[in-house]
Protein backbone atom coordinates (compact mmCIF):
# COMPACT_ATOMS: atom_id res chain seq x y z
CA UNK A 1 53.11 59.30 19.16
CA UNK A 2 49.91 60.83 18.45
CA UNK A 3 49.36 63.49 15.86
CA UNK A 4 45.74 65.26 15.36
CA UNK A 5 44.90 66.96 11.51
CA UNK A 6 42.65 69.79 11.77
CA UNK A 7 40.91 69.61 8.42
CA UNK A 8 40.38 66.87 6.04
CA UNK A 9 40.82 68.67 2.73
CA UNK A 10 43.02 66.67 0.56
CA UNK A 11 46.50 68.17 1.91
CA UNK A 12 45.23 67.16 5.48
CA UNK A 13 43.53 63.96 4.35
CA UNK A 14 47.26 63.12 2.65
CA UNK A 15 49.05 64.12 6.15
CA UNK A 16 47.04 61.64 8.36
CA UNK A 17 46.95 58.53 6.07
CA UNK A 18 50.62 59.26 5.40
CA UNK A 19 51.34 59.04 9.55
CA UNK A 20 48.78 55.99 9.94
CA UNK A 21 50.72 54.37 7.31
CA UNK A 22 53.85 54.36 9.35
CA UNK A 23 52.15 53.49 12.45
CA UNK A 24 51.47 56.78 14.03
CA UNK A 25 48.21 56.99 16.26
CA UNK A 26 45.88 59.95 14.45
CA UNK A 27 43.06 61.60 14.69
CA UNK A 28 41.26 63.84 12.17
CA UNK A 29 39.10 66.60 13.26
CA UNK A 30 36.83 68.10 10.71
CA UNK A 31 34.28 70.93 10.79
CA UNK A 32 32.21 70.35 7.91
CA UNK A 33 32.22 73.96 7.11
CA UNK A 34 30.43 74.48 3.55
CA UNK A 35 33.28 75.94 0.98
CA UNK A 36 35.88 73.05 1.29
CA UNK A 37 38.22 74.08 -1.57
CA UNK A 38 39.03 69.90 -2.10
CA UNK A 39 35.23 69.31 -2.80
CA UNK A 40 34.72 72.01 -5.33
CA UNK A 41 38.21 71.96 -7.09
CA UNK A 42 38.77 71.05 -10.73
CA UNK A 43 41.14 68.18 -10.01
CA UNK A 44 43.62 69.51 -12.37
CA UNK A 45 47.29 68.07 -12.95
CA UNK A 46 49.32 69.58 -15.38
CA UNK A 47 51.75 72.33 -13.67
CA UNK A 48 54.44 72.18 -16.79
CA UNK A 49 53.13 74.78 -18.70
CA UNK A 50 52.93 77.45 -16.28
CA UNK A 51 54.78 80.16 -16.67
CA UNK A 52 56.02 80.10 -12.67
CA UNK A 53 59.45 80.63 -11.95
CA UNK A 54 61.45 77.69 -12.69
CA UNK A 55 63.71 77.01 -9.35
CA UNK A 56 61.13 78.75 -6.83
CA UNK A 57 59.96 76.60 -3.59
CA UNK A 58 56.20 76.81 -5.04
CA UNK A 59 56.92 75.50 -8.13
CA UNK A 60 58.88 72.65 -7.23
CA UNK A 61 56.31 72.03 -5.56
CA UNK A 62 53.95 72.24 -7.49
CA UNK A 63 56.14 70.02 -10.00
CA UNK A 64 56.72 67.30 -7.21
CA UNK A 65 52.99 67.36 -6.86
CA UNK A 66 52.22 65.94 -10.27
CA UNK A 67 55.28 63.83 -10.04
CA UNK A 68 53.63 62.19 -6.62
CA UNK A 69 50.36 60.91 -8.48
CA UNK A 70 51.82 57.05 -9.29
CA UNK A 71 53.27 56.43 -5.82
CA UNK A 72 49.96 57.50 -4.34
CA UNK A 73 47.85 55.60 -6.20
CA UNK A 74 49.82 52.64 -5.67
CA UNK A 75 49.55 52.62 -1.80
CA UNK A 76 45.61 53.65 -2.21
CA UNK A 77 45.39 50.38 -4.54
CA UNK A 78 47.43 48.18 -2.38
CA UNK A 79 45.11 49.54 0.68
CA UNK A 80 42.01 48.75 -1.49
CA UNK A 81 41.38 52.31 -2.38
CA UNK A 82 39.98 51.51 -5.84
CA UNK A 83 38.92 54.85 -7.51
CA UNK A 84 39.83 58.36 -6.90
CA UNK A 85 38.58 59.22 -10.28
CA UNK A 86 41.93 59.38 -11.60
CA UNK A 87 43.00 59.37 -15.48
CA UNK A 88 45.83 60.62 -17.55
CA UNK A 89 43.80 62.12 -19.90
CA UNK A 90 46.41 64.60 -22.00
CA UNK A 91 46.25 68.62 -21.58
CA UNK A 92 45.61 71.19 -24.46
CA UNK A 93 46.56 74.74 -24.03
CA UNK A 94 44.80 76.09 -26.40
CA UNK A 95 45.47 79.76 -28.70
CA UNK A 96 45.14 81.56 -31.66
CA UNK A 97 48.39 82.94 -31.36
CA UNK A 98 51.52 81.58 -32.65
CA UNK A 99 53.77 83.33 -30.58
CA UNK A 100 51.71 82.22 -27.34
CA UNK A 101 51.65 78.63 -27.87
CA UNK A 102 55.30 78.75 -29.20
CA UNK A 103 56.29 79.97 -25.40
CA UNK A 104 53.96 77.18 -24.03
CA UNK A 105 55.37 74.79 -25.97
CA UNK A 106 59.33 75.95 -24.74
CA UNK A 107 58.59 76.17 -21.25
CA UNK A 108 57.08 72.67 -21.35
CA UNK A 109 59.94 71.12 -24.01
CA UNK A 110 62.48 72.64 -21.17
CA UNK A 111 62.02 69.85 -18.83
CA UNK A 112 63.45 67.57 -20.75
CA UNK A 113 63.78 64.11 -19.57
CA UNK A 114 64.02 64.65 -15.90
CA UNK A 115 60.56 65.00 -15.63
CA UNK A 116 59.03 61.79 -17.69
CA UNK A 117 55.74 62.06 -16.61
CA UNK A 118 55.43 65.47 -18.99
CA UNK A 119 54.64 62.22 -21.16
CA UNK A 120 54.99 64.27 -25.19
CA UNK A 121 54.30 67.09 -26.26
CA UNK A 122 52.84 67.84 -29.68
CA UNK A 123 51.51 70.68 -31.54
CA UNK A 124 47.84 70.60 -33.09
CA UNK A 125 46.55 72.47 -35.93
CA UNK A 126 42.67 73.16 -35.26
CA UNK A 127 41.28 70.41 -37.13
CA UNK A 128 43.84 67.99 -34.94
CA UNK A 129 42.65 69.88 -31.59
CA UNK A 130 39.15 69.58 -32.40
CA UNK A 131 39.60 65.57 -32.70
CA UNK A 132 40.52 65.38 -29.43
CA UNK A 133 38.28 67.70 -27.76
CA UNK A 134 35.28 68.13 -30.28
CA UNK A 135 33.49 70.95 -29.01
CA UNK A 136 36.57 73.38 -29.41
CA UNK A 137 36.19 76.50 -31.19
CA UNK A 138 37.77 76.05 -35.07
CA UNK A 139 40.10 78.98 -34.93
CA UNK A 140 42.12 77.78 -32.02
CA UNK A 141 45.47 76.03 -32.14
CA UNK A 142 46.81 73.78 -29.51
CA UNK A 143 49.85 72.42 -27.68
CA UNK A 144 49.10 68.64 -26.53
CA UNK A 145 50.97 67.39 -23.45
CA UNK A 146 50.13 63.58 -23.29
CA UNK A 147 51.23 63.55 -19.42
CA UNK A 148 48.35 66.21 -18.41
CA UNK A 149 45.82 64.46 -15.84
CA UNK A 150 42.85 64.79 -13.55
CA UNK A 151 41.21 63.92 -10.49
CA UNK A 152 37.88 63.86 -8.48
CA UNK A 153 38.74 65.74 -5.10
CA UNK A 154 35.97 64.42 -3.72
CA UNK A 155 36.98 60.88 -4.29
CA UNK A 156 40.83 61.13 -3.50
CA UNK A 157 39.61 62.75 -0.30
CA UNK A 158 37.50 60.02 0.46
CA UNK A 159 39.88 57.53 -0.70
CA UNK A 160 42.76 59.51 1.42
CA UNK A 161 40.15 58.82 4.89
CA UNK A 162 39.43 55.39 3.95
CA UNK A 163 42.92 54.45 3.49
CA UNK A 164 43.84 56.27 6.92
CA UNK A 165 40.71 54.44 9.01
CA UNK A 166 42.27 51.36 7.85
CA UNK A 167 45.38 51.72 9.48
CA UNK A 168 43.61 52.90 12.62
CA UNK A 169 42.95 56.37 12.46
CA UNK A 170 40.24 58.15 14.27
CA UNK A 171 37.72 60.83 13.01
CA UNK A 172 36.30 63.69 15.11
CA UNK A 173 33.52 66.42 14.01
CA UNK A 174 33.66 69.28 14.95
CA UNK A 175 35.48 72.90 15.80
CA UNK A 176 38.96 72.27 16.90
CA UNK A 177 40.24 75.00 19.35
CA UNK A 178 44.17 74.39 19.95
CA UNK A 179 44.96 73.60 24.03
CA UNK A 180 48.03 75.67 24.11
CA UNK A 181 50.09 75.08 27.32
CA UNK A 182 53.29 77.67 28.04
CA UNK A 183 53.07 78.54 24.26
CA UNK A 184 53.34 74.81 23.54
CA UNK A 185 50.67 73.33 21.75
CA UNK A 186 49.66 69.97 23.67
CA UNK A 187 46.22 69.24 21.53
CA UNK A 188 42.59 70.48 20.75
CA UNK A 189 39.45 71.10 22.32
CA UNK A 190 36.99 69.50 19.68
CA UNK A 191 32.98 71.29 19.88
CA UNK A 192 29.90 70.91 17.95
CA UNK A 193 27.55 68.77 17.52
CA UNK A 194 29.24 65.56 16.73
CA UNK A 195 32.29 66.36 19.48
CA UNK A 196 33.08 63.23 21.22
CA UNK A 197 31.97 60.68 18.52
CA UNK A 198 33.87 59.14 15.75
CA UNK A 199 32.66 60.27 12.07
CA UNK A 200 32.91 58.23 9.04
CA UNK A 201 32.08 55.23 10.56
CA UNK A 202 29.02 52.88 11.95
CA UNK A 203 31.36 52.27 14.82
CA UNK A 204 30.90 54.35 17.86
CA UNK A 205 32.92 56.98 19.31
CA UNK A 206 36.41 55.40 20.37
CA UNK A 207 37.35 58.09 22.95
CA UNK A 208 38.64 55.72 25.65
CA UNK A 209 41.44 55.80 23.21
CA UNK A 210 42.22 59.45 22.59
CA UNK A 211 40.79 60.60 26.17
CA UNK A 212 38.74 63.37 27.30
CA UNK A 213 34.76 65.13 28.05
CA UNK A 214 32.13 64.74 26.67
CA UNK A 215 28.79 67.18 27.06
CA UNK A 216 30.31 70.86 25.69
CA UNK A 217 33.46 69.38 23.87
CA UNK A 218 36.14 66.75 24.09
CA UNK A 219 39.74 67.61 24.80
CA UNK A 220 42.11 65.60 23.06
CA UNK A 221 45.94 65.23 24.01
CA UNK A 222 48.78 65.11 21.48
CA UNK A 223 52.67 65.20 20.57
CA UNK A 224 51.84 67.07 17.20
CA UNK A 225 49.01 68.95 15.49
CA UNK A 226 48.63 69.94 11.91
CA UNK A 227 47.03 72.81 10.93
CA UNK A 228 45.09 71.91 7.46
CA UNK A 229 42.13 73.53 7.81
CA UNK A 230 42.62 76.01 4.58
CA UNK A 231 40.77 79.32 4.34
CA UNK A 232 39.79 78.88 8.14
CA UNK A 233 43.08 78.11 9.43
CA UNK A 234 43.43 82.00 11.60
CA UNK A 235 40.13 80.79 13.25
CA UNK A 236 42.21 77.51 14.66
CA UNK A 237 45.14 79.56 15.33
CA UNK A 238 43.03 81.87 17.76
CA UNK A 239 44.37 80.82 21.09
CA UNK A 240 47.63 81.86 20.08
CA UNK A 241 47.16 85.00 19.76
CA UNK A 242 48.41 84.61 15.71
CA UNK A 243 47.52 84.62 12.11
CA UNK A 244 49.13 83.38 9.13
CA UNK A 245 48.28 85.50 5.99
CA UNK A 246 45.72 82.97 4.21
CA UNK A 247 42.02 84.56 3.14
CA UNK A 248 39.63 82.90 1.22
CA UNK A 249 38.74 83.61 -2.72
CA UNK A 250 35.99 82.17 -3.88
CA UNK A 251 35.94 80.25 -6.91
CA UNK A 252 32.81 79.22 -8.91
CA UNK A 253 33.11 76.15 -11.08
CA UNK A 254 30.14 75.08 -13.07
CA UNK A 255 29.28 71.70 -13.99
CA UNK A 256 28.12 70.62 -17.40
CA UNK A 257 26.79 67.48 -19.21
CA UNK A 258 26.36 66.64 -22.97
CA UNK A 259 23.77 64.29 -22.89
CA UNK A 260 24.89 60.78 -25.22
CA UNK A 261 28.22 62.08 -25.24
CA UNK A 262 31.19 59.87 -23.58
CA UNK A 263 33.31 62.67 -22.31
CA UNK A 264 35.53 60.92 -19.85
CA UNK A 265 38.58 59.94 -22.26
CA UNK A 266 39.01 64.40 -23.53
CA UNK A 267 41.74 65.88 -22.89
CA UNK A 268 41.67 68.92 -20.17
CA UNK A 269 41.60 71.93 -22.67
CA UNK A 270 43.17 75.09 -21.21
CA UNK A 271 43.10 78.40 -22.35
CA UNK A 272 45.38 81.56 -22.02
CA UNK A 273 44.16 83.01 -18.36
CA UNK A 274 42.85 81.91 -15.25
CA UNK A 275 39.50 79.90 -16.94
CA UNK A 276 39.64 75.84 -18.17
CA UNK A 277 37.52 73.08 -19.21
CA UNK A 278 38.69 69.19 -17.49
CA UNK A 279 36.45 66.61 -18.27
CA UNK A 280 35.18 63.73 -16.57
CA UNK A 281 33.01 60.44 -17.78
CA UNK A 282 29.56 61.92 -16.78
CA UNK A 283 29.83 65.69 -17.01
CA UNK A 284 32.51 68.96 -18.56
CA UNK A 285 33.54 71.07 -15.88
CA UNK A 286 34.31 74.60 -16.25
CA UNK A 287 35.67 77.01 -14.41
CA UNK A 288 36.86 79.31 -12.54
CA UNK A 289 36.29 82.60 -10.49
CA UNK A 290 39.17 83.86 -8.93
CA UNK A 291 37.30 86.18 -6.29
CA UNK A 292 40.07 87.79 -3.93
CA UNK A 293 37.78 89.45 -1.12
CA UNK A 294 35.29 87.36 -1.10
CA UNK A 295 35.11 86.54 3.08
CA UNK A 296 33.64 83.21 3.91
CA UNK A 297 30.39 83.76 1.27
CA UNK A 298 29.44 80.69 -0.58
CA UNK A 299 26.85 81.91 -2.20
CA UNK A 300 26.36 81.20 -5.90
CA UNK A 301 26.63 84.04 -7.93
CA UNK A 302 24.77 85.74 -11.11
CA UNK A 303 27.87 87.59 -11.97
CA UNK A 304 30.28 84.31 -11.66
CA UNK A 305 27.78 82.12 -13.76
CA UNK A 306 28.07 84.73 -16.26
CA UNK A 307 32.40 85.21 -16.33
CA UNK A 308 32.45 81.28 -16.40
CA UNK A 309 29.67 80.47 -19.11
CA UNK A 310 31.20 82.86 -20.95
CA UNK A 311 35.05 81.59 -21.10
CA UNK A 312 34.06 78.36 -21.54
CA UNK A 313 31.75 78.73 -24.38
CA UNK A 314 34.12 81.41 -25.92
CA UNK A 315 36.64 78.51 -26.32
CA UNK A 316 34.39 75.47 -26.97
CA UNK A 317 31.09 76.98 -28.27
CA UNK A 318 30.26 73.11 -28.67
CA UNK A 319 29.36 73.29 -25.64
CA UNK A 320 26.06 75.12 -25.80
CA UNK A 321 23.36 72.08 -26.30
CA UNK A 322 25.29 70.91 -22.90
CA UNK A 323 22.86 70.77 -19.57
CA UNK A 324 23.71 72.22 -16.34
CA UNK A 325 24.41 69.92 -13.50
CA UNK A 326 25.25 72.24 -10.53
CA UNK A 327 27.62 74.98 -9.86
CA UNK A 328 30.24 74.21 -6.83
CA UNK A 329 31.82 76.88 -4.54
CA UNK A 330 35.02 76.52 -3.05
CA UNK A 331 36.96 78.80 -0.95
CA UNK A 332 40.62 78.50 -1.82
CA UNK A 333 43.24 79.37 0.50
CA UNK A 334 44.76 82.47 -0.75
CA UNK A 335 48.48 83.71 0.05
CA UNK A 336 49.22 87.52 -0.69
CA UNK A 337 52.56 85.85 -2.77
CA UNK A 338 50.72 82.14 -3.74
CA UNK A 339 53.22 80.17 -1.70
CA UNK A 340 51.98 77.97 0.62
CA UNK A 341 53.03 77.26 4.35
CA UNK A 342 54.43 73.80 4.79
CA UNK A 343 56.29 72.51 7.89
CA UNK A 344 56.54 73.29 11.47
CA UNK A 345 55.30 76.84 12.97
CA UNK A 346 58.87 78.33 14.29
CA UNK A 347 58.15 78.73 17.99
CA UNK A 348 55.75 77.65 18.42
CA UNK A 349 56.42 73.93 19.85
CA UNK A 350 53.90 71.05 18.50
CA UNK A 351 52.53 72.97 15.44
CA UNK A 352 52.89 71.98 12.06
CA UNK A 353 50.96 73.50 8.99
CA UNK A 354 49.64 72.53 5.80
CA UNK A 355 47.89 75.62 4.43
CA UNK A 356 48.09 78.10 1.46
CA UNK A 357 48.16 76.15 -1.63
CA UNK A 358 45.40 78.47 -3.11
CA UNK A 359 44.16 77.05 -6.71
CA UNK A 360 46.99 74.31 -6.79
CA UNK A 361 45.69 72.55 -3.81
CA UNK A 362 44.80 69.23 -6.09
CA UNK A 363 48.09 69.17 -7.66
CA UNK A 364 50.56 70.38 -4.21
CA UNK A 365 48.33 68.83 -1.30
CA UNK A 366 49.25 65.07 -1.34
CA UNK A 367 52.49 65.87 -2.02
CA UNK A 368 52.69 68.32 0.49
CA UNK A 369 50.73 66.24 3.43
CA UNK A 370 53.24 63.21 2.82
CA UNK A 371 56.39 65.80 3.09
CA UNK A 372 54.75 66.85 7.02
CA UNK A 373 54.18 63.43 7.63
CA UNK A 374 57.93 62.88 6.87
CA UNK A 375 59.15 65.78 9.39
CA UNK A 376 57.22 64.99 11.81
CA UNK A 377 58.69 61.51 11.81
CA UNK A 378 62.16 62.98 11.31
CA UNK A 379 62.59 61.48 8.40
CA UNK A 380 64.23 63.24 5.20
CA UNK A 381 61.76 64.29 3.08
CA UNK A 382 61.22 63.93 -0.47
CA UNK A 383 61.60 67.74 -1.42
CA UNK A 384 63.09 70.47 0.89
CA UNK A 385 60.35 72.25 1.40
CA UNK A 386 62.38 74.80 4.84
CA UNK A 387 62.09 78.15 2.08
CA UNK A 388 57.98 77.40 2.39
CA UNK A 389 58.03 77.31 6.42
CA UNK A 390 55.05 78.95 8.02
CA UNK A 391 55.66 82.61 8.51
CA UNK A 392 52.73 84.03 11.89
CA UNK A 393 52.33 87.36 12.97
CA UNK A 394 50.85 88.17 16.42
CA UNK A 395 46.88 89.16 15.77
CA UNK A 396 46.43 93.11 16.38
């Protein structure tokens, strides 16, 4: 069998070392398109004190992502995947209002011991919150949840590649165009620059083994292909005249550094709303815009320097004497509803999807790429995940 990812975000990354695991002949194809939500995304891993729906496909989900972490990071070891910038660092959620935190600290109290890796959950007076996370403004409060985590996208990404060239996959750059044959699809077309040679690697281009042209594009053959290519995943669904309803929101996330400071062991401090603060050893990241509307614009932003500053420094004014580092833009995968599309397109033989996970991509997408990998090898996956099937319409 031969299965080709289109996109190598983290859900797609997952998908494809997940099948070369088992033995199943892959190839990624990746476009390289600036905005890759995986690069820019906070990395955070603490979905118990949402306020989602308990019960709903997305948040078991969601749930099962977090959950995943320690079986991941086992294989990656054992495949001599060393660092994905992993640490289970503790959460605050952070208020000066009783009431708020007192629902907080319900909802996360109400998963009981079915779900051990909520680690405890305490609650902090100021002084006690500021001990953990120093720069923390003095009138807020905090619930602690010692199970909260983070990652570096970036490196579980890379780690996620690695571990799938090792047990033979192939890497393509490039646009993939699906080769749809009597509403089958059979493949891609790959074209770019870099079509018809192997990225990732020192090696050169393998295609005796996956077939095809060279000059204009390559044309690649396969049982299966998985959609993962996020906010662009309409432009790869083209030649079937369909469209799944994911758009891109920008997010701006803005890295900081306290100089002398070892930041790496604070807790990720989250406030009431969409903003946060996750910290890493070399830098405080804070974020995010949540810009529905935003197109395919990457640009960096006066007005979303200004919203995110602003949160963060609101709820750790510490943070002021920090230096900036950069500012990242990612393009998250929006849903009208937030649910994402997971599984096999109905009808449409040959086509799988891994797509929609908007700002919960970090947490949902290994999960998620490991649960395709498992249908597509008809085995029973972890998590019935048939409620989140991709839903297309035909493009006007």
């Amino acid at each position: 069998m031969r299965v080709i990812v289109v996109g190598t975000g983290v859900a797609g990354a997952s998908c494809a070392y997940a099948l070369a695991r088992q033995g199943v002949e892959v190839v990624t194809v990746e476009s390289g398109r600036p905005g890759q939500a995986t690069a820019a995304g906070a990395g955070i891993l603490q979905p118990w004190s949402s306020a989602a729906v308990p019960g709903t496909p997305w948040y078991e989900l969601y749930l099962a992502g977090a959950a995943y972490y320690p079986t991941l990071i086992d294989r990656l070891t054992r495949d001599g995947v060393q660092d994905i910038g992993y640490a289970r660092t503790g959460s605050l959620v952070v208020s000066a209002d009783r009431d708020q935190l007192d629902d907080v600290e319900a909802r996360v109290a109400a998963h009981g011991p079915e779900r051990p890796e909520v680690g405890e959950v305490h609650r902090l007076d100021p002084v006690r919150a500021r001990a953990l996370f120093p720069p923390l403004a003095e009138h807020l409060s905090a619930v602690h949840i010692t199970g909260g985590a983070r990652v570096d996208g970036r490196r579980l990404r890379a780690g996620l590649l690695d571990g799938a060239r090792r047990h033979g996959a192939l890497a393509r750059q490039g646009d993939a165009e699906l080769v749809v044959e009597g509403g089958a699809v059979t493949g891609v077309r790959v074209t770019g620059e870099h079509a018809g040679g192997e990225s990732g690697s020192d090696e050169p281009g393998s295609d005796a083994h996956v077939g095809g042209e060279h000059g204009s594009g390559e044309t690649i053959a396969a049982d299966i292909v998985v959609a993962a290519a996020g906010a662009w995943t309409n432009a790869v669904l083209a030649p079937l005249g369909l469209r799944v309803p994911v758009e891109p929101q920008r997010g701006q996330i803005v890295h900081l550094r306290l100089p002398g400071v070892d930041t790496g062991n604070w807790p990720t401090v989250l406030p009431m709303g969409p903003h946060y603060l996750v910290c890493f050893d070399d830098r405080v990241v804070v974020g995010a815009t949540r810009e529905t509307g935003s197109g395919f614009d990457v640009q960096v932003t006066a007005a979303g320097l200004h919203e995110v500053l602003t949160a963060a420094l609101s709820v750790a004014p510490g943070l002021s004497t920090a230096s900036h580092l950069e500012t990242r833009v990612g393009l998250r995968p929006l849903t009208p509803d937030q649910s994402p599309h997971v599984g096999f397109v109905p009808g449409v033989p040959g086509l799988a999807m891994l797509t929609g996970f908007g700002a919960a991509g970090l947490t949902m997408g290994p999960n998620a790429g490991e649960i395709v990998a498992d249908l597509i090898r008809d085995r029973t996956p972890s998590l019935d995940v048939s409620a989140l099937a991709p839903t297309t319409t035909p493009v006007d």
